[in-house]
C-alpha atoms as a PDB file:
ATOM      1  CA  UNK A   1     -16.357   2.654  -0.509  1.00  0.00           C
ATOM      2  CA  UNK A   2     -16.291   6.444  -0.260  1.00  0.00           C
ATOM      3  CA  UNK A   3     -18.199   9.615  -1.784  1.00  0.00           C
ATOM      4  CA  UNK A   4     -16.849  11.968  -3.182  1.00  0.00           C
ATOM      5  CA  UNK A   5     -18.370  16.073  -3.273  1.00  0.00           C
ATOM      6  CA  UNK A   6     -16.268  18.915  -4.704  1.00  0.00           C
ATOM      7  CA  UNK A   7     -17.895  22.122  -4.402  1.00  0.00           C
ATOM      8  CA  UNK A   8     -16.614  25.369  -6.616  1.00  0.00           C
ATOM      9  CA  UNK A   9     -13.659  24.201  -6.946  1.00  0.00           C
ATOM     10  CA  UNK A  10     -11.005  26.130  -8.738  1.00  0.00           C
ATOM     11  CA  UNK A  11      -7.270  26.141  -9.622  1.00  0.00           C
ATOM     12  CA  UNK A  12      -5.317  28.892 -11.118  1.00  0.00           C
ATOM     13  CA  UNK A  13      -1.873  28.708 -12.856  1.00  0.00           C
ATOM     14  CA  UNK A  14       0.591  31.440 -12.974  1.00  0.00           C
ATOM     15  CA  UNK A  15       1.437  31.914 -16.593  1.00  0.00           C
ATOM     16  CA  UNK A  16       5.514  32.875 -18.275  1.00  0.00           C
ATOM     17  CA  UNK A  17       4.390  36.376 -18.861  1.00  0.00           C
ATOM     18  CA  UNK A  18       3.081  36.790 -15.490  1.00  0.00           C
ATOM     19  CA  UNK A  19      -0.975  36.392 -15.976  1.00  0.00           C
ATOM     20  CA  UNK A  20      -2.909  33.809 -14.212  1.00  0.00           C
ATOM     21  CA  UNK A  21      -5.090  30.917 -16.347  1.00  0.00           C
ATOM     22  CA  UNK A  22      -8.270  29.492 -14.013  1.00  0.00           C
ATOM     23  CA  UNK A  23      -7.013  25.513 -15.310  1.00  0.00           C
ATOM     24  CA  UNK A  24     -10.069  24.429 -13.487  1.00  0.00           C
ATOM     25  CA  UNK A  25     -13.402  27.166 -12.669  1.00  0.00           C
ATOM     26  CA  UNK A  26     -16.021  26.518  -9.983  1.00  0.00           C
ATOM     27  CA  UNK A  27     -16.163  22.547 -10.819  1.00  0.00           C
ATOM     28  CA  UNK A  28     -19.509  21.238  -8.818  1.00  0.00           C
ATOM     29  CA  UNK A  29     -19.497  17.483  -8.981  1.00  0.00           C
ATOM     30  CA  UNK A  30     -20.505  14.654  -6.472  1.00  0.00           C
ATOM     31  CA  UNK A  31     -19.025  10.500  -7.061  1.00  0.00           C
ATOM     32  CA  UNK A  32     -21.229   8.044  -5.829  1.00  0.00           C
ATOM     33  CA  UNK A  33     -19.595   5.168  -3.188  1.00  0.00           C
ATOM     34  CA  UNK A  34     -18.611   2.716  -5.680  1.00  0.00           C
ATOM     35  CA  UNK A  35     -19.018   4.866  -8.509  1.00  0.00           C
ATOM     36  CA  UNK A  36     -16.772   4.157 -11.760  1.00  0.00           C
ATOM     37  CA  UNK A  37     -16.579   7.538 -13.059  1.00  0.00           C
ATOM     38  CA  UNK A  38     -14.956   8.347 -16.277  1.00  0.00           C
ATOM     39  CA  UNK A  39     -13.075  12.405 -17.466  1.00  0.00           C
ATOM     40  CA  UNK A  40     -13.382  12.655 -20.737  1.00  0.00           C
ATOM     41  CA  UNK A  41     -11.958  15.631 -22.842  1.00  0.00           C
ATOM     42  CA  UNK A  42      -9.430  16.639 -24.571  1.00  0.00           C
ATOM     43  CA  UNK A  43      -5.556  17.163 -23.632  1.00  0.00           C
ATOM     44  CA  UNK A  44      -5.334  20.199 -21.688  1.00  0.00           C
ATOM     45  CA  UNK A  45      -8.468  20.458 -20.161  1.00  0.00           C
ATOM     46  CA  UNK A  46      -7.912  20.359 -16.659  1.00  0.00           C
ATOM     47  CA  UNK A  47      -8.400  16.300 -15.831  1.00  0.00           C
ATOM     48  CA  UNK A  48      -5.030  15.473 -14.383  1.00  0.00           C
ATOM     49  CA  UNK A  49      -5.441  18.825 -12.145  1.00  0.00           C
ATOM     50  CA  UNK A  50      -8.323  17.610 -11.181  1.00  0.00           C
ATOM     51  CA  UNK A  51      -7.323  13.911 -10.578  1.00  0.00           C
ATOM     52  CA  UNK A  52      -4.323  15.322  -8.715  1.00  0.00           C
ATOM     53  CA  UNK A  53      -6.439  17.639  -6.041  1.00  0.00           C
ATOM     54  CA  UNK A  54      -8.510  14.499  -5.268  1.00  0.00           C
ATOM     55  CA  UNK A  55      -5.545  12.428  -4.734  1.00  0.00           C
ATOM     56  CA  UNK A  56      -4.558  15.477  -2.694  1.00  0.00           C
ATOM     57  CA  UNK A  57      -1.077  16.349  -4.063  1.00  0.00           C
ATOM     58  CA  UNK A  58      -2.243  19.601  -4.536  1.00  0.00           C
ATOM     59  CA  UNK A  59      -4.962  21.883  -3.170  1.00  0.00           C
ATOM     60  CA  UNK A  60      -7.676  24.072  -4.935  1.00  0.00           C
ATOM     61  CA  UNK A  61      -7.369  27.741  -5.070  1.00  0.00           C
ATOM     62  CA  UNK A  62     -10.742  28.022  -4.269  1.00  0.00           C
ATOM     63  CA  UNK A  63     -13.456  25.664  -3.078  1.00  0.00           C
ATOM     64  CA  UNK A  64     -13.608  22.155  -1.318  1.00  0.00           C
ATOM     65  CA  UNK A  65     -13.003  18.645  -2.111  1.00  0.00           C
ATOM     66  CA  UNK A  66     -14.314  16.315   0.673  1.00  0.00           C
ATOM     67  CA  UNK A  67     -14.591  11.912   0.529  1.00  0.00           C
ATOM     68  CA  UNK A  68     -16.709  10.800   3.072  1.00  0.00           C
ATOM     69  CA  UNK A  69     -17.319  14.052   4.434  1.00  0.00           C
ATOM     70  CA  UNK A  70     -13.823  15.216   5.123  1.00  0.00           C
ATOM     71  CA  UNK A  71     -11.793  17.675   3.444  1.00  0.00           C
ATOM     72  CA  UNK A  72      -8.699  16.284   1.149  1.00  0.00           C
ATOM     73  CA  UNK A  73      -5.926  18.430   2.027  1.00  0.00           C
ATOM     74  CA  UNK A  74      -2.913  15.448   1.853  1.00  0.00           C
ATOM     75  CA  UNK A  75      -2.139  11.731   0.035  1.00  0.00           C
ATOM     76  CA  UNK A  76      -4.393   9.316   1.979  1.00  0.00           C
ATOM     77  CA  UNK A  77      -3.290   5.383   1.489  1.00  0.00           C
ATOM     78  CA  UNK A  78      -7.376   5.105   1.052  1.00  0.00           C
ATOM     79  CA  UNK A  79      -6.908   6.815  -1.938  1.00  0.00           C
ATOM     80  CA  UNK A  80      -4.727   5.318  -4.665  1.00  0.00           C
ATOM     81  CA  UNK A  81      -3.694   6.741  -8.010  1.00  0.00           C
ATOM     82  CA  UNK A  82      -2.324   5.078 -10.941  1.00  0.00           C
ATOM     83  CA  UNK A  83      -0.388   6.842 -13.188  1.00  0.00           C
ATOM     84  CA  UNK A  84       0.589   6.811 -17.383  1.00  0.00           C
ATOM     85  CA  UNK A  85       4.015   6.109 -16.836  1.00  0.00           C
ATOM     86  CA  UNK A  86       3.536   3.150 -14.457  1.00  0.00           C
ATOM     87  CA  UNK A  87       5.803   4.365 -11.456  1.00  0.00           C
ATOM     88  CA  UNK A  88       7.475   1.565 -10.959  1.00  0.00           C
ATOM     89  CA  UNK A  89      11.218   1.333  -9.488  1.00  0.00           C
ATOM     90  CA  UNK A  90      13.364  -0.302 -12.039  1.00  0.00           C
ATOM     91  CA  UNK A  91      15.763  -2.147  -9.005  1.00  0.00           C
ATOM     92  CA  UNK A  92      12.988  -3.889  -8.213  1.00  0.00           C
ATOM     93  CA  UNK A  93      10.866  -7.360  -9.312  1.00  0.00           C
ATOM     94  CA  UNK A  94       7.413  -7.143  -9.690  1.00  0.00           C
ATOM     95  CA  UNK A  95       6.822  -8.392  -6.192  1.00  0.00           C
ATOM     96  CA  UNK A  96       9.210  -6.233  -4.743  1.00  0.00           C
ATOM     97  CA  UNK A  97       7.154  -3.226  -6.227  1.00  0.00           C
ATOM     98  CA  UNK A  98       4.289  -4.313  -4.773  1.00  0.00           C
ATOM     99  CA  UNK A  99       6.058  -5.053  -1.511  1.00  0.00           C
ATOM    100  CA  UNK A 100       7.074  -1.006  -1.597  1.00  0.00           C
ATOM    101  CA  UNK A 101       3.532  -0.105  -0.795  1.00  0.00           C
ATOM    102  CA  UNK A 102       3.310  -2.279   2.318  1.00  0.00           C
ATOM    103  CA  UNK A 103       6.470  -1.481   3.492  1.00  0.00           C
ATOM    104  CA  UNK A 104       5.594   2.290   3.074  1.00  0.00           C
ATOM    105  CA  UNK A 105       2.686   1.674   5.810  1.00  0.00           C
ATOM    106  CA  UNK A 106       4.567  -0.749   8.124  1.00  0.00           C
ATOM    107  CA  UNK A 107       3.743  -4.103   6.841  1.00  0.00           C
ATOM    108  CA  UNK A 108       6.439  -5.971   6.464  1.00  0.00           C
ATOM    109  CA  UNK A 109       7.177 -10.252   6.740  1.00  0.00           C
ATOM    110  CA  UNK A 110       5.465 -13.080   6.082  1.00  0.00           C
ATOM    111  CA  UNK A 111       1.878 -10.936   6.229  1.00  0.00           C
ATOM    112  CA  UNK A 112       3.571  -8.339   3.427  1.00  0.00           C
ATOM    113  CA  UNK A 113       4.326 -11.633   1.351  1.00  0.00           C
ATOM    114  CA  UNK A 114       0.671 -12.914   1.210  1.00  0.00           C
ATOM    115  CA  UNK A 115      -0.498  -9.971   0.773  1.00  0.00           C
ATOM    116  CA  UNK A 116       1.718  -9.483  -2.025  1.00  0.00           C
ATOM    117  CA  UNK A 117       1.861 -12.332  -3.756  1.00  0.00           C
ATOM    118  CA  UNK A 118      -2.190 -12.221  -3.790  1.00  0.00           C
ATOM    119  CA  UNK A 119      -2.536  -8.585  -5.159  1.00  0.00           C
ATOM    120  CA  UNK A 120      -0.189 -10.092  -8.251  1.00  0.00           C
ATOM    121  CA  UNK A 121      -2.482 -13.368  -8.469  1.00  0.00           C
ATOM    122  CA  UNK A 122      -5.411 -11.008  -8.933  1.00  0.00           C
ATOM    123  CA  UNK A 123      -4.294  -9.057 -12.013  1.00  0.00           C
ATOM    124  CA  UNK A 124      -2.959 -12.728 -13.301  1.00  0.00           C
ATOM    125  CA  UNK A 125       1.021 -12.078 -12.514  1.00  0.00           C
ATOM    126  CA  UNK A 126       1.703 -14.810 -10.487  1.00  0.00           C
ATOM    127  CA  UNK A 127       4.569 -16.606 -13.022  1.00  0.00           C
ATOM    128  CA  UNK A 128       6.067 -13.099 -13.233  1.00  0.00           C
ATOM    129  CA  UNK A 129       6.781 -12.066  -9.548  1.00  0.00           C
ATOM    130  CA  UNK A 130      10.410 -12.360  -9.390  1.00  0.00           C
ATOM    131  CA  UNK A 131      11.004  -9.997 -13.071  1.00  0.00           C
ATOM    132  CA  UNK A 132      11.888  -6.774 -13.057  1.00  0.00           C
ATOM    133  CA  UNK A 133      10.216  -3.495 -14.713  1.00  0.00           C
ATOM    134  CA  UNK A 134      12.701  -4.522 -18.323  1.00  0.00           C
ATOM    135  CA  UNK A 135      11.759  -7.775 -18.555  1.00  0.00           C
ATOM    136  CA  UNK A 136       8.126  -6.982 -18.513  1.00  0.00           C
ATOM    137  CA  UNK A 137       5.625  -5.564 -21.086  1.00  0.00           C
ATOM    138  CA  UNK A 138       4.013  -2.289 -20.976  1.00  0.00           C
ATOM    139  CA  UNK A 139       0.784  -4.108 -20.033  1.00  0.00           C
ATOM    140  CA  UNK A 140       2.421  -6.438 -17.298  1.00  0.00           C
ATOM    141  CA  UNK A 141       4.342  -3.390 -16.196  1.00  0.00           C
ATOM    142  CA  UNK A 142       0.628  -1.674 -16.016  1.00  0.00           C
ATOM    143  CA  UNK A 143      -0.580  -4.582 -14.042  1.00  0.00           C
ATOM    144  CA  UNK A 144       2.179  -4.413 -11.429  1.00  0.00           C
ATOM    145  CA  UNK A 145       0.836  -0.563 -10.900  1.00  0.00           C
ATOM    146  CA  UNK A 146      -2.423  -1.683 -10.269  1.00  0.00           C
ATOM    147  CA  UNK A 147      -1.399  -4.790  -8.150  1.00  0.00           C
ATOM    148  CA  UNK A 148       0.707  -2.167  -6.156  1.00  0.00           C
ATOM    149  CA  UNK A 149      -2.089   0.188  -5.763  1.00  0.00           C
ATOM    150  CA  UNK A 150      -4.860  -2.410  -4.820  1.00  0.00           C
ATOM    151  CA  UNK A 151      -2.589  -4.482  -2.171  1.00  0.00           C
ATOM    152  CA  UNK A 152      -3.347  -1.683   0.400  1.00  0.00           C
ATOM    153  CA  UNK A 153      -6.953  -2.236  -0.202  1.00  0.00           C
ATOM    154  CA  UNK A 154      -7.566   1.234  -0.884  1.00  0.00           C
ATOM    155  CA  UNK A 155     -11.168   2.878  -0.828  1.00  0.00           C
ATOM    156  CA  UNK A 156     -10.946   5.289  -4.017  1.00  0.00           C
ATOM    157  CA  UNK A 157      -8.575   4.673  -7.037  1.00  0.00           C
ATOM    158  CA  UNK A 158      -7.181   7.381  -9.174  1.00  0.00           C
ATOM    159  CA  UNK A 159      -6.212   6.259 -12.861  1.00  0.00           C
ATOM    160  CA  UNK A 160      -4.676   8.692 -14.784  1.00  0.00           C
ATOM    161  CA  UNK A 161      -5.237   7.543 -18.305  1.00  0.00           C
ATOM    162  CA  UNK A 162      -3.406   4.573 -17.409  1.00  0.00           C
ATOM    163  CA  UNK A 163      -4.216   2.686 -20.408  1.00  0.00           C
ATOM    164  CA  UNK A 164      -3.264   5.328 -23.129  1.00  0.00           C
ATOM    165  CA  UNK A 165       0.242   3.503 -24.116  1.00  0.00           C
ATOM    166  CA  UNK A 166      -1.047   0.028 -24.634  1.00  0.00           C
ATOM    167  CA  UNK A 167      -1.884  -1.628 -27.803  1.00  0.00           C
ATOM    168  CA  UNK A 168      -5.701  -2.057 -28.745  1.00  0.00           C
ATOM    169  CA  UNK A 169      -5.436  -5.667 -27.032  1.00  0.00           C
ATOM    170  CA  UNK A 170      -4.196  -5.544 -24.052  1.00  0.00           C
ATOM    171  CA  UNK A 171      -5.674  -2.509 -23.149  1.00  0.00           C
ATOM    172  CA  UNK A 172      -8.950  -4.355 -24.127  1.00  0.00           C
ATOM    173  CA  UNK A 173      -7.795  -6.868 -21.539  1.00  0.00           C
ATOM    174  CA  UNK A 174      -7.023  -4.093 -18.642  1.00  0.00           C
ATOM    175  CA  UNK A 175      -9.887  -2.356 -18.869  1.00  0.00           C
ATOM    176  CA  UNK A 176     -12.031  -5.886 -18.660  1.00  0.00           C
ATOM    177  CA  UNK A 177      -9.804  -6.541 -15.102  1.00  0.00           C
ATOM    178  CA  UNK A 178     -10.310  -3.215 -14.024  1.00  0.00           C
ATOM    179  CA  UNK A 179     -14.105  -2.680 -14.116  1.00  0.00           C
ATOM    180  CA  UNK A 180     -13.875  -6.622 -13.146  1.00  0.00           C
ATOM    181  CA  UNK A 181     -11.596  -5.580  -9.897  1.00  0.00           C
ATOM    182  CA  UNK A 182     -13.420  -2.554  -9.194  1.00  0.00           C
ATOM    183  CA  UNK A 183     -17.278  -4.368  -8.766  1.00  0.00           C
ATOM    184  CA  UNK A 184     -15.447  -7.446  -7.065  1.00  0.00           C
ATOM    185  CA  UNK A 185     -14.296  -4.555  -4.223  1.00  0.00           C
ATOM    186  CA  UNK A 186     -16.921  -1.952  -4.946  1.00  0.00           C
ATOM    187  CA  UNK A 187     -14.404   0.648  -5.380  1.00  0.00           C
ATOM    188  CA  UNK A 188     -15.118   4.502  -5.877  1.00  0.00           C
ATOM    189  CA  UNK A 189     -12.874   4.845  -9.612  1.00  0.00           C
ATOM    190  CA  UNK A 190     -12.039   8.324 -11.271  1.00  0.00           C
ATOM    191  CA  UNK A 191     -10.588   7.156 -14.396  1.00  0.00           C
ATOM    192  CA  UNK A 192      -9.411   9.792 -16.665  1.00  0.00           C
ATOM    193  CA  UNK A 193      -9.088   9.903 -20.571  1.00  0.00           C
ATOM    194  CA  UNK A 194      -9.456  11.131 -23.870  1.00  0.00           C
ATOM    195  CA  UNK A 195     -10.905   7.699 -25.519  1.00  0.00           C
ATOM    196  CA  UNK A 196     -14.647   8.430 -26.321  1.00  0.00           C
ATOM    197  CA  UNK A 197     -14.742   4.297 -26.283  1.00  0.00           C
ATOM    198  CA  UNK A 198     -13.064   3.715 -22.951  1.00  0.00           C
ATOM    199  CA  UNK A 199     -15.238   6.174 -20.951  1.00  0.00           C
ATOM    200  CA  UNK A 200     -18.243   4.539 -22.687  1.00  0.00           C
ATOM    201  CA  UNK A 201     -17.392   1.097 -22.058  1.00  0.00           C
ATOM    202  CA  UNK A 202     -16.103   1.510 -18.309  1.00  0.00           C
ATOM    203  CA  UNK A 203     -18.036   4.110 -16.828  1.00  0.00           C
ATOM    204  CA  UNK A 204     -21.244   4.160 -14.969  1.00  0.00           C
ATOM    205  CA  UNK A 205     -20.946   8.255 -15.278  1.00  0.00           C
ATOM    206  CA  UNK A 206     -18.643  10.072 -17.971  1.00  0.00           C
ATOM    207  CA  UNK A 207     -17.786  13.611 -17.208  1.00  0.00           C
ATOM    208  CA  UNK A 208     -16.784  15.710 -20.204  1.00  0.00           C
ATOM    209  CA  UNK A 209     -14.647  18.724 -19.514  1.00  0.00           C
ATOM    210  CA  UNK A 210     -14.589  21.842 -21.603  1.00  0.00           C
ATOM    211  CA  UNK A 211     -11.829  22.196 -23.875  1.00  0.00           C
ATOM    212  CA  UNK A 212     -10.507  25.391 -22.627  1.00  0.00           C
ATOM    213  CA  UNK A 213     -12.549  26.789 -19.564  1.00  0.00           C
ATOM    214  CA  UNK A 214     -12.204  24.587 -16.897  1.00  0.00           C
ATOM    215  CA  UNK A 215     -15.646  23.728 -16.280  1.00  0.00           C
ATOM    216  CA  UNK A 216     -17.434  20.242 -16.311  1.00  0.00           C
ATOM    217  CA  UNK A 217     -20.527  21.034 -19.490  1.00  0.00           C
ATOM    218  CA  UNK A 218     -21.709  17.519 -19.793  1.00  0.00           C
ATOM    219  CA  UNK A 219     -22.693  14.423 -16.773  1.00  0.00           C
ATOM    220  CA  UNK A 220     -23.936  11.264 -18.756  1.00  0.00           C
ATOM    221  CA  UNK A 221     -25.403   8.222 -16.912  1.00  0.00           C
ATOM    222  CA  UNK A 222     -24.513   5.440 -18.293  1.00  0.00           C
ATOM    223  CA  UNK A 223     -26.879   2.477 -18.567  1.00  0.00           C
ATOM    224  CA  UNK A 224     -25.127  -0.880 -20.101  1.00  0.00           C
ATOM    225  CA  UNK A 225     -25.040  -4.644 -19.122  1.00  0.00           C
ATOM    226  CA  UNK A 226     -21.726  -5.785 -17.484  1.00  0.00           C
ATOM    227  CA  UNK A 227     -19.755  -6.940 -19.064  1.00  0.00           C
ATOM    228  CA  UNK A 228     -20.481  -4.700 -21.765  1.00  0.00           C
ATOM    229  CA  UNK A 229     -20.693  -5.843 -25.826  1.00  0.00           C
ATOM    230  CA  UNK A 230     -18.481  -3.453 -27.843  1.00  0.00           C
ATOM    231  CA  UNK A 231     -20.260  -4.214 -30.771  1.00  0.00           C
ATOM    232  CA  UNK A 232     -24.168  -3.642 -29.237  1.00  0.00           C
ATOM    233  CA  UNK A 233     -26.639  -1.905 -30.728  1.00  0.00           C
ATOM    234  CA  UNK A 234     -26.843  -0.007 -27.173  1.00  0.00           C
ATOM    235  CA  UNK A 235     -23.508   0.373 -26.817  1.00  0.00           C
ATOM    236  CA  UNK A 236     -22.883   2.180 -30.404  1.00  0.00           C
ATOM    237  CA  UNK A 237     -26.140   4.094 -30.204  1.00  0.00           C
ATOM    238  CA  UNK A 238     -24.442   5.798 -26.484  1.00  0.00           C
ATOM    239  CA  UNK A 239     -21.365   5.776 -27.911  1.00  0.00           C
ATOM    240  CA  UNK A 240     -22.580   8.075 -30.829  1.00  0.00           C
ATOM    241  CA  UNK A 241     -24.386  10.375 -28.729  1.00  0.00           C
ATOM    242  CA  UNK A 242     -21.317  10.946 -26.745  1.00  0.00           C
ATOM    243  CA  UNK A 243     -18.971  11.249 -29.417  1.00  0.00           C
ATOM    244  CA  UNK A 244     -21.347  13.892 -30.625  1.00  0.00           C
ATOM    245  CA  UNK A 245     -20.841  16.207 -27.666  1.00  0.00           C
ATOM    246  CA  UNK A 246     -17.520  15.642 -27.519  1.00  0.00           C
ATOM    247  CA  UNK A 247     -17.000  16.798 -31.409  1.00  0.00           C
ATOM    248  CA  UNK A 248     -18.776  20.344 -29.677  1.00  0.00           C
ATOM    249  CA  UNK A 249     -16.242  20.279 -26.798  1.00  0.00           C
ATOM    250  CA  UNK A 250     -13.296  20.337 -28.982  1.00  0.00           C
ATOM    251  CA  UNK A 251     -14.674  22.658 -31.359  1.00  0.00           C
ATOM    252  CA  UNK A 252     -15.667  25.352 -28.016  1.00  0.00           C
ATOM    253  CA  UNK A 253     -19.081  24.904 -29.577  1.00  0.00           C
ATOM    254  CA  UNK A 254     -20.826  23.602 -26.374  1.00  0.00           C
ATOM    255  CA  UNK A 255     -19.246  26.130 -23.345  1.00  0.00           C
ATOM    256  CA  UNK A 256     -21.016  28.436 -21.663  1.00  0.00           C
ATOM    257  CA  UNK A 257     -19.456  31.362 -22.928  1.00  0.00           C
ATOM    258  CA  UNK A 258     -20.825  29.669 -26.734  1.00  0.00           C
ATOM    259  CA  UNK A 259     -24.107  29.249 -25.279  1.00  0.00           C
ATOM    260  CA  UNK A 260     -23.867  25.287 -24.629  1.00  0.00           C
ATOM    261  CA  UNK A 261     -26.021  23.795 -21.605  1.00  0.00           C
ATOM    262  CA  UNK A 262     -23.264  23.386 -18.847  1.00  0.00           C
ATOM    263  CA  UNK A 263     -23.517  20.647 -16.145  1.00  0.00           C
ATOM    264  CA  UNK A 264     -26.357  18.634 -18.035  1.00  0.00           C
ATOM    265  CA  UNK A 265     -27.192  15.982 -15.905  1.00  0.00           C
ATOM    266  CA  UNK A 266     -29.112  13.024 -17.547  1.00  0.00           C
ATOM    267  CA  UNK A 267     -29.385   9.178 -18.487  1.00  0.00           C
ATOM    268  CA  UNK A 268     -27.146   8.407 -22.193  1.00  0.00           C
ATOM    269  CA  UNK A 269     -29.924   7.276 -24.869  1.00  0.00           C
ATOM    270  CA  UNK A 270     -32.509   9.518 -23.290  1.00  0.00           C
ATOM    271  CA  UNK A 271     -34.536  12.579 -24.793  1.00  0.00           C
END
């Protein structure tokens, strides 16, 4: 497990007609060691940046990202990130995707194979090792990312709205193995999307970004039984509140420049 603790930290973009746009503006936030936190806000709001500096494949302009106390400046194997598009080489079977990652740090052989063969076991692709990237669907091609990214037993995982291409099923199904996978190892998870349900429903924290400024202006705990009923009186009454805020963040009602109470810290269903 790892923590997480960015402090002020800031990323500017160069724009076409040569001005600069802050895509992310003194962001204070600390992740708890096995935290599932959820970024919720809408497209353009600086989550992917952000997702990308803690994965370390790019660096702030200003302040500090550190897990476990030291600073990300690089890719880590610790740290694992899962992206929309799945990543996958098309050459190879599933196994031999997953089989990539090990190779990449050295493990190779009969130790590789196990290993393999049990990260695709785990995320229920056993009978579909030996098919390639065409032959499967978007969610088995999903679960061969995350088979791929958990086989290195990584500390902190990195989903980057991984889900957002699935049909209302199976990306029921994913996120039940995810949160499922993520307890079993008590992984650290920054899991970034738009869906007001998905952050609800897998989060013990959702973070909502600003719509335009950069800035984090809400921190809900979230307080539901696991596994979680979609259709619970405490589930819909959280998920209302949060869809409420989230109606001000799109509309740049609830920003700091509007007035709104930034970085409000506080338990979902509470006063």
């Amino acid at each position: 497990m790892s923590a997480i603790v960015l402090s002020g930290v800031t990323r500017i973009y160069p724009r076409p007609d040569g001005s600069r746009r802050a895509v992310l503006s003194g962001i204070d936030l600390a992740i708890g060691e096995g935290e599932f936190l959820c970024l919720l806000g809408p497209s353009g709001c600086g989550k992917s940046t952000l997702l990308h500096l803690l994965a370390g494949f790019d660096r702030p302009d200003a302040g500090s990202i550190t897990i476990d106390a030291l600073e990300v400046s690089r890719p880590d194997p610790r740290r694992q990130v899962i992206p929309q598009d799945y990543g996958l080489f098309p050459w190879r079977s599933a196994l031999g995707n997953v089989l990539f990652a090990l190779e990449a740090r050295g493990v190779r052989g009969a130790l590789a194979a196990e290993r393999a063969h049990a990260a695709l076991a785990l995320v229920g692709l056993s009978a579909s090792a030996q098919q390639h990237p065409h032959q499967l669907s978007g969610g088995q091609r999903q679960r061969v990312a995350l088979a791929r990214a958990l086989v290195v037993e990584p500390e902190v995982l990195l989903m980057d709205e991984p889900f957002g291409a699935l049909d209302a099923f199976t990306r029921y199904r994913l996120q039940d193995e995810v949160r499922r996978i993520a307890e079993d190892r008590r992984m650290t998870v920054v899991f970034v999307t738009h869906d007001i349900d998905e952050a609800v429903y897998l989060g013990d924290r959702v973070v909502m970004m600003s719509a335009d400024s950069g800035r984090i202006i809400r921190d809900l705990a979230i307080r539901l039984p696991r596994p979680c009923d979609r259709t619970g009186s405490a589930y819909l009454a959280i998920r209302r509140e949060v869809f409420a805020a989230f109606a001000l963040v799109h509309d740049g009602q609830d920003s700091p420049r509007a007035g709104g109470r930034a970085d409000q810290v506080r338990r979902a269903g509470e006063p």
